[in-house]
N, C-alpha and C. Protein backbone atom coordinates (compact mmCIF):
# COMPACT_ATOMS: atom_id res chain seq x y z
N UNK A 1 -2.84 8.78 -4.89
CA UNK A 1 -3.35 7.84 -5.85
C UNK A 1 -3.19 6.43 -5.27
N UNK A 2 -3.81 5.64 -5.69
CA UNK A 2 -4.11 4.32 -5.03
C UNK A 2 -4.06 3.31 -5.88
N UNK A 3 -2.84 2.50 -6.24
CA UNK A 3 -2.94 1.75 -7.31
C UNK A 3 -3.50 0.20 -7.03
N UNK A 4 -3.61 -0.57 -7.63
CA UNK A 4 -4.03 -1.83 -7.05
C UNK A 4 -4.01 -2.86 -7.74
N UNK A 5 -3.16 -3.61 -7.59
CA UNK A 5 -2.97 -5.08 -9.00
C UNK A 5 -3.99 -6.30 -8.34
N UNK A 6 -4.53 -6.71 -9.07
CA UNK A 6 -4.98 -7.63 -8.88
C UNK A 6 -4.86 -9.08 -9.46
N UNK A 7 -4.97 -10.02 -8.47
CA UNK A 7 -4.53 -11.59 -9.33
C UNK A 7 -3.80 -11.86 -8.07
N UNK A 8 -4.44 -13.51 -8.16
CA UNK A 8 -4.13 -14.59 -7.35
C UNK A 8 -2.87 -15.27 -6.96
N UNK A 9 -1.28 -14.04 -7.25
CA UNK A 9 -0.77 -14.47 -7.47
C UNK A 9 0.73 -15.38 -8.71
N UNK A 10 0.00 -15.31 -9.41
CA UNK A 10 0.72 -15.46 -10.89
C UNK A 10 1.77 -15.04 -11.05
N UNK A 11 2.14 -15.82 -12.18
CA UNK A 11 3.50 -14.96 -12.59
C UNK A 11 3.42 -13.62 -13.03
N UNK A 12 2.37 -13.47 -14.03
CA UNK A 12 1.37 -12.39 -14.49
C UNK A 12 1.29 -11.45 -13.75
N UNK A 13 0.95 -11.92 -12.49
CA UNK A 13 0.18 -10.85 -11.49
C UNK A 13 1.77 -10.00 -10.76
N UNK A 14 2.28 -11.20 -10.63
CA UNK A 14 3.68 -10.67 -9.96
C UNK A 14 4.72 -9.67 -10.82
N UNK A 15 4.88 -10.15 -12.26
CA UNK A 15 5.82 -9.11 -13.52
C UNK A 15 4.49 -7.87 -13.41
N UNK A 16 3.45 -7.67 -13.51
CA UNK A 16 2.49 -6.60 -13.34
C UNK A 16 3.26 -5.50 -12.12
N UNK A 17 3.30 -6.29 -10.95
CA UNK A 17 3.61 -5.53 -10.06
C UNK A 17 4.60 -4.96 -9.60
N UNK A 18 5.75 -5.81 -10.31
CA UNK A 18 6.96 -4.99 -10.44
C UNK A 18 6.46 -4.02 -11.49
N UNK A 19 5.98 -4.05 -12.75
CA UNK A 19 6.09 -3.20 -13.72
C UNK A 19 5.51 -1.63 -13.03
N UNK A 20 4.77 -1.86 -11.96
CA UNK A 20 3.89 -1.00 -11.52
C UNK A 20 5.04 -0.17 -10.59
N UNK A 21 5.66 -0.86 -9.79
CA UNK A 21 6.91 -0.34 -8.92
C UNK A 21 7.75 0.20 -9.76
N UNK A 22 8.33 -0.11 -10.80
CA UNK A 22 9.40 0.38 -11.63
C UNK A 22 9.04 1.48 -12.34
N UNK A 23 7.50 1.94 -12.88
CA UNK A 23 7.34 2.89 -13.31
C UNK A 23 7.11 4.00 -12.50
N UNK A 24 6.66 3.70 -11.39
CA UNK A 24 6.84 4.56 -9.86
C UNK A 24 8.04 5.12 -9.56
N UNK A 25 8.91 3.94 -9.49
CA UNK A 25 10.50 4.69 -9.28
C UNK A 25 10.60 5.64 -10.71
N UNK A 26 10.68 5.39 -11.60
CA UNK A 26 11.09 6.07 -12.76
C UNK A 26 10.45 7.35 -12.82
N UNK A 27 9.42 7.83 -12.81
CA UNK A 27 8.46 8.56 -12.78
C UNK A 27 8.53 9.46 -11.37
N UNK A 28 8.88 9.12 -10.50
CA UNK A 28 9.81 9.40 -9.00
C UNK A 28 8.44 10.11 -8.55
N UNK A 29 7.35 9.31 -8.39
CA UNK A 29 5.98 9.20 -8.01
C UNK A 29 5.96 9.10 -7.03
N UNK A 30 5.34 10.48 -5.90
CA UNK A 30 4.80 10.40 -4.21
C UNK A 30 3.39 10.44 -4.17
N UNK A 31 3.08 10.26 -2.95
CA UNK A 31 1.58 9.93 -2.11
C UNK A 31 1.28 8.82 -3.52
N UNK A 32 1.94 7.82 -3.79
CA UNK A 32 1.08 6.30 -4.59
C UNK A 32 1.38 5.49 -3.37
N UNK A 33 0.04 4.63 -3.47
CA UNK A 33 -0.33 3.84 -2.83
C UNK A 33 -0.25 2.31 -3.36
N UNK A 34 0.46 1.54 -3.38
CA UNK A 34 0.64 0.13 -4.50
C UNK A 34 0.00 -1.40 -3.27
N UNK A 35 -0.85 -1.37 -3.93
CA UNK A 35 -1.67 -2.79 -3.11
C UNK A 35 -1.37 -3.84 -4.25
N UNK A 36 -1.24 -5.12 -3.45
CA UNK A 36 -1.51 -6.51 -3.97
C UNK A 36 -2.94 -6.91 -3.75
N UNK A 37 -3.48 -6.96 -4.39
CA UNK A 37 -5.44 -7.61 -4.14
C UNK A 37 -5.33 -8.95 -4.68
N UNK A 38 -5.22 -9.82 -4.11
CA UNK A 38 -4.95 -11.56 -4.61
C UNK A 38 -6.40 -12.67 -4.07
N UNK A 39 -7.64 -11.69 -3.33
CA UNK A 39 -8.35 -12.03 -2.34
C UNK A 39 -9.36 -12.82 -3.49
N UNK A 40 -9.89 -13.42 -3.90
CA UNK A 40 -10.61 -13.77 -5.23
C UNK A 40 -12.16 -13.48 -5.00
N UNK A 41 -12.84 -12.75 -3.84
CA UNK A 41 -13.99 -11.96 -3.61
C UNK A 41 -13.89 -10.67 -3.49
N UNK A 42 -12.76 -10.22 -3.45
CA UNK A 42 -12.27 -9.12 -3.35
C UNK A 42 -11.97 -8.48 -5.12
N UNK A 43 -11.38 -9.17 -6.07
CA UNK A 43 -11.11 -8.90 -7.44
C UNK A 43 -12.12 -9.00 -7.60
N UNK A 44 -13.18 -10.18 -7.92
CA UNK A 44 -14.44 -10.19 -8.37
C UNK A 44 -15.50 -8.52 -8.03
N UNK A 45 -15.35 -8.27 -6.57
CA UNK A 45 -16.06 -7.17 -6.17
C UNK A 45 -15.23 -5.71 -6.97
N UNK A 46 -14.45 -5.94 -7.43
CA UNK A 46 -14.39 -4.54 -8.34
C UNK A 46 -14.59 -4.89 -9.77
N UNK A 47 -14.97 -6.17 -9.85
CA UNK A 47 -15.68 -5.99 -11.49
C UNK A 47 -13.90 -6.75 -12.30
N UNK A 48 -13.16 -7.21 -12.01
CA UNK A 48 -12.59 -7.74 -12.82
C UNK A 48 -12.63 -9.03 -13.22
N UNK A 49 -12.70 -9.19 -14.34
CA UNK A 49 -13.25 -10.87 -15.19
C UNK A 49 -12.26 -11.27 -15.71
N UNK A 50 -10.83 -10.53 -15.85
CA UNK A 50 -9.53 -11.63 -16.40
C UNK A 50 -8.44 -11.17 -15.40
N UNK A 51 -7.61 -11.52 -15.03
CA UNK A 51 -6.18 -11.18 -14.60
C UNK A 51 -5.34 -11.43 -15.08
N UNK A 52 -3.61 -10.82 -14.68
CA UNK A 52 -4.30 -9.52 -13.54
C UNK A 52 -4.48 -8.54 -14.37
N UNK A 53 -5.07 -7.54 -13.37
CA UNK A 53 -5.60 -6.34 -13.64
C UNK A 53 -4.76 -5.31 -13.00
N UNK A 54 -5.05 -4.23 -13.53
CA UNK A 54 -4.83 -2.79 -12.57
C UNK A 54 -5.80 -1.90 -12.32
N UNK A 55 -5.98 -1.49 -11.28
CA UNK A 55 -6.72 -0.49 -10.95
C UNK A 55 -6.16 0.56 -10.31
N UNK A 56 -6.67 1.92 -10.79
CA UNK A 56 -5.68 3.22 -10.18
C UNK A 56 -7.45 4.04 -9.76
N UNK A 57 -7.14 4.07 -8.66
CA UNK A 57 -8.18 4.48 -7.50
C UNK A 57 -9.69 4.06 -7.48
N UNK A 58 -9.14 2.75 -7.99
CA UNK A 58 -11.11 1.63 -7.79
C UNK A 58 -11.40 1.13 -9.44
N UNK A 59 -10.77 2.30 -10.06
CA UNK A 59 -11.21 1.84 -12.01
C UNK A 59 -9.89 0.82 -12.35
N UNK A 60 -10.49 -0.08 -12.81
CA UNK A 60 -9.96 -0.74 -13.65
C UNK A 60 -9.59 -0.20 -15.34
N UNK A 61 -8.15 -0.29 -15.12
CA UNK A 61 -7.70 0.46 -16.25
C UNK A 61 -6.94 -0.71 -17.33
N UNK A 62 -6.42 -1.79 -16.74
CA UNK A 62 -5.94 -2.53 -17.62
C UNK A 62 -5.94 -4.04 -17.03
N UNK A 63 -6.73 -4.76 -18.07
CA UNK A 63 -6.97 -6.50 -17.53
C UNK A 63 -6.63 -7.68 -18.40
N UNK A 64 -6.23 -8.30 -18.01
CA UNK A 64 -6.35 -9.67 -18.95
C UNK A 64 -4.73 -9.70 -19.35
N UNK A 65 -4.08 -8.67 -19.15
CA UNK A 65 -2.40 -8.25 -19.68
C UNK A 65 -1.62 -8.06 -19.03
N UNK A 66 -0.25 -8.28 -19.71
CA UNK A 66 0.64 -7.39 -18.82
C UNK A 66 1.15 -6.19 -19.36
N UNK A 67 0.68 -4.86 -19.27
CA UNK A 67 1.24 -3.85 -19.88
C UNK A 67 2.71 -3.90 -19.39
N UNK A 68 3.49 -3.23 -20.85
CA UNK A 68 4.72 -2.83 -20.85
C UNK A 68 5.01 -1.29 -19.75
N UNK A 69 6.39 -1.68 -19.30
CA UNK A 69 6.57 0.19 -18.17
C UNK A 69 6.46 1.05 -18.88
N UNK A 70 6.49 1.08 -20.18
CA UNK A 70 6.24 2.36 -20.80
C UNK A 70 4.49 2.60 -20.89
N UNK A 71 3.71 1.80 -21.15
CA UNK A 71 2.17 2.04 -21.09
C UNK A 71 1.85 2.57 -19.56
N UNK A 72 2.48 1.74 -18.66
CA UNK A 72 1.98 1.77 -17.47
C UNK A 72 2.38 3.11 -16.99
N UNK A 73 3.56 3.76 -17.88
CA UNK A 73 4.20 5.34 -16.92
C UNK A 73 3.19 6.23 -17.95
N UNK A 74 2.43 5.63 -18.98
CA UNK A 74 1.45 6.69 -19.59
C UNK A 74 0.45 6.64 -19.02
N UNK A 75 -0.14 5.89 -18.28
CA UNK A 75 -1.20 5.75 -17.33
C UNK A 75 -1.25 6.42 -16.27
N UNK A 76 -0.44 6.48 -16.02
CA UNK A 76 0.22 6.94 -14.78
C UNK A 76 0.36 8.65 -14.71
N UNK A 77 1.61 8.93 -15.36
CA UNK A 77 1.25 10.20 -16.43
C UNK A 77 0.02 11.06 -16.23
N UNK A 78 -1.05 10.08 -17.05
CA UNK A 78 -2.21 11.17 -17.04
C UNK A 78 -3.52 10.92 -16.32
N UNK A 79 -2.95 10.10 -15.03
CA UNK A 79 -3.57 10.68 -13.29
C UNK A 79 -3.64 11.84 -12.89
């Protein structure tokens, strides 16, 4: 699986990406793949219009927020 946060950076973008690591450890999740995408032609080219975002293998699953580790290990979950 291939996860992928996106955002320029932020504080936003950064608590996202721990949240994304921590539900990984918790969840004791192999073959994930965790990218930073901060490239701002690069977010645009998968279609995201707020940050950050997440994307788990190209879909954008959650934008404009910061999901809580418990949403994010239900996402996760039902990969």
């Amino acid at each position: 699986m291939k996860l992928q946060v996106l955002g320029m950076g932020c504080q936003k973008c950064r608590k996202l990406y721990e949240g994304v690591e921590k539900a990984i450890g918790e969840l004791e999740l192999q073959d994930v793949e965790l990218v930073k995408v901060e490239d701002l032609n690069d977010i645009a080219a998968m279609g995201a219009m707020l940050t950050p975002a997440l994307a788990m293998d190209g879909n954008i699953v959650v934008s404009g927020r910061v999901p809580s580790i418990e949403e994010i290990k239900k996402l996760l979950a039902n990969r």
